[in-house]
Protein backbone atom coordinates (compact mmCIF):
# COMPACT_ATOMS: atom_id res chain seq x y z
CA UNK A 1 61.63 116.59 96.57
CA UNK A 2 60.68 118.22 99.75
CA UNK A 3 62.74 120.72 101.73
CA UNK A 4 62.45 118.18 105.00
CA UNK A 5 64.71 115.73 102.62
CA UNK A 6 67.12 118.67 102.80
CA UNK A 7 66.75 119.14 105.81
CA UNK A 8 67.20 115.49 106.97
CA UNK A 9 70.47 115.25 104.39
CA UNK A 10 71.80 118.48 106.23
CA UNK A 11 71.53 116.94 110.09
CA UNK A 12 72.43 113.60 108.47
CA UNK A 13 75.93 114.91 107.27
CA UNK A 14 76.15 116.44 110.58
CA UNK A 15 75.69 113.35 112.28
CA UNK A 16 77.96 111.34 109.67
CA UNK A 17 81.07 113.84 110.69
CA UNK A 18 80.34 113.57 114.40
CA UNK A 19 80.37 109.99 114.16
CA UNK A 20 84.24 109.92 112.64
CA UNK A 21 86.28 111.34 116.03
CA UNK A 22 83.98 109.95 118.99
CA UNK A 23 84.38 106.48 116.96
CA UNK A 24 87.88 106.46 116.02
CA UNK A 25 89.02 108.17 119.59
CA UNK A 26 86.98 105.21 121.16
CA UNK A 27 88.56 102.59 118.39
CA UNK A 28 92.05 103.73 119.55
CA UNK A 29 91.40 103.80 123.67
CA UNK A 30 91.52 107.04 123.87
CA UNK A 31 88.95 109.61 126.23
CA UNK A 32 87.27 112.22 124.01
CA UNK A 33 84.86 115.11 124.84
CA UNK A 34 80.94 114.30 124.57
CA UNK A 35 77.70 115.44 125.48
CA UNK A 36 77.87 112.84 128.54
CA UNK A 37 80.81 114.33 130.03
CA UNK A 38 80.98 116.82 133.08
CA UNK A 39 80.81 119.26 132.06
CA UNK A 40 79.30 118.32 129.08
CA UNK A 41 81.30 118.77 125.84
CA UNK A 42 84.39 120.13 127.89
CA UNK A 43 85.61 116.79 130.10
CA UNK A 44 86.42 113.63 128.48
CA UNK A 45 84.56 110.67 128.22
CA UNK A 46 85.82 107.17 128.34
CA UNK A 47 86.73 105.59 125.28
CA UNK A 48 83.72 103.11 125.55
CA UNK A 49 81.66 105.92 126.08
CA UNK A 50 83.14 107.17 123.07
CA UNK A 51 82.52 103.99 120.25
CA UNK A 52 78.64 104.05 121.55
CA UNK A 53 77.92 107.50 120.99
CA UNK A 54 80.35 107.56 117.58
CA UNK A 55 78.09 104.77 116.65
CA UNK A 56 74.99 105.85 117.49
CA UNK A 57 75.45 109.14 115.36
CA UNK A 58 76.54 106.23 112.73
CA UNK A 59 73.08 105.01 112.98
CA UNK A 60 71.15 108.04 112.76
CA UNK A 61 72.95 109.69 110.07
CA UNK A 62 72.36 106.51 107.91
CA UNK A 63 68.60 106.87 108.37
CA UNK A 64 68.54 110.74 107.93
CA UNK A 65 70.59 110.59 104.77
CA UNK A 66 69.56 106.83 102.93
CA UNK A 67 66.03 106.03 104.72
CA UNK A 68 64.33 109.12 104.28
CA UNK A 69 63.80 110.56 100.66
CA UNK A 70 65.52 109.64 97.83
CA UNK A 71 69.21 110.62 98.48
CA UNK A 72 71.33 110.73 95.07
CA UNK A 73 74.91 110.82 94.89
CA UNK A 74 74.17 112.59 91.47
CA UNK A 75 71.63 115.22 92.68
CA UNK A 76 73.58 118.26 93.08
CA UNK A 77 70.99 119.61 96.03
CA UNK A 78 70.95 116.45 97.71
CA UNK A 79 75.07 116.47 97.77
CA UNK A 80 75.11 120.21 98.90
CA UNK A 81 72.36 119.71 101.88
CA UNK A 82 74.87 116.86 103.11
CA UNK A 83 77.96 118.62 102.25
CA UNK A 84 77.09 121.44 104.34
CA UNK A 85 75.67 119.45 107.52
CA UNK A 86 79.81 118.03 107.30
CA UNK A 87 81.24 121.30 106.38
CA UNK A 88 79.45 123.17 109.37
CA UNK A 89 79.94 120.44 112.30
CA UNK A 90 83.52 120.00 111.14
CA UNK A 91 84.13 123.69 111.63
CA UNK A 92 82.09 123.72 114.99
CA UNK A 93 84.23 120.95 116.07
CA UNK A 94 87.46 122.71 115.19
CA UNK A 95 87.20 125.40 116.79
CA UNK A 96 85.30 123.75 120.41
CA UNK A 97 87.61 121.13 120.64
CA UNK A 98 90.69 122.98 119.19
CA UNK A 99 90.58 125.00 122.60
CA UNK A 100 91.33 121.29 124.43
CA UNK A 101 93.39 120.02 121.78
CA UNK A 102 95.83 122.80 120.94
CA UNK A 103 94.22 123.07 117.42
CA UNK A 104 93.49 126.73 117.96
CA UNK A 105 97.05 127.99 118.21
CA UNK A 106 98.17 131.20 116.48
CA UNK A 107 99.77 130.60 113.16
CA UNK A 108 103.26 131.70 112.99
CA UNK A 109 104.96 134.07 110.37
């Protein structure tokens, strides 16, 4: 196994946990921040807008993670690569979105 598999599983999860809010927001009708935006990833984009790009990191993230390599569910490096490309965008998307979303309030004691 080469370390561009890896690397593909990594951006693959990445782009498999991007895909989940852009599609869903755009499933629902609702306007959601992407790169297409002005200013990009700050205003919202229509929820059309939304379902493509949702799908289109769908797409991608398929062929990083199952069309390149030999990805296996039961290959502890494979699943940690991937795990970490979700992990990481997931907690990039938190906290950048949190700041239009109210998700970055102070906890309360």
């Amino acid at each position: 196994m080469s370390w561009l598999h890896l690397l593909s599983y990594f951006f693959g999860g990445g782009l498999l946990a991007n895909a989940v809010p852009h599609f869903v927001s755009g499933a629902m009708g609702r306007p959601f921040q992407t790169p297409f935006a002005k200013p990009p990833g700050e205003g919202l984009s229509s929820s059309t807008i939304n379902l493509l790009w949702g799908f289109f990191n769908l797409v991608v993230g398929y062929i990083l993670v199952c069309r390149i390599g030999d990805f296996g569910l039961r290959n502890t490096r494979d699943v940690v690569a991937l795990g970490l490309g979700v992990l990481l965008i997931g907690v990039f998307s938190a906290r950048h979105f949190g700041r239009f979303n109210g998700g970055n309030a102070p906890e309360r004691s």
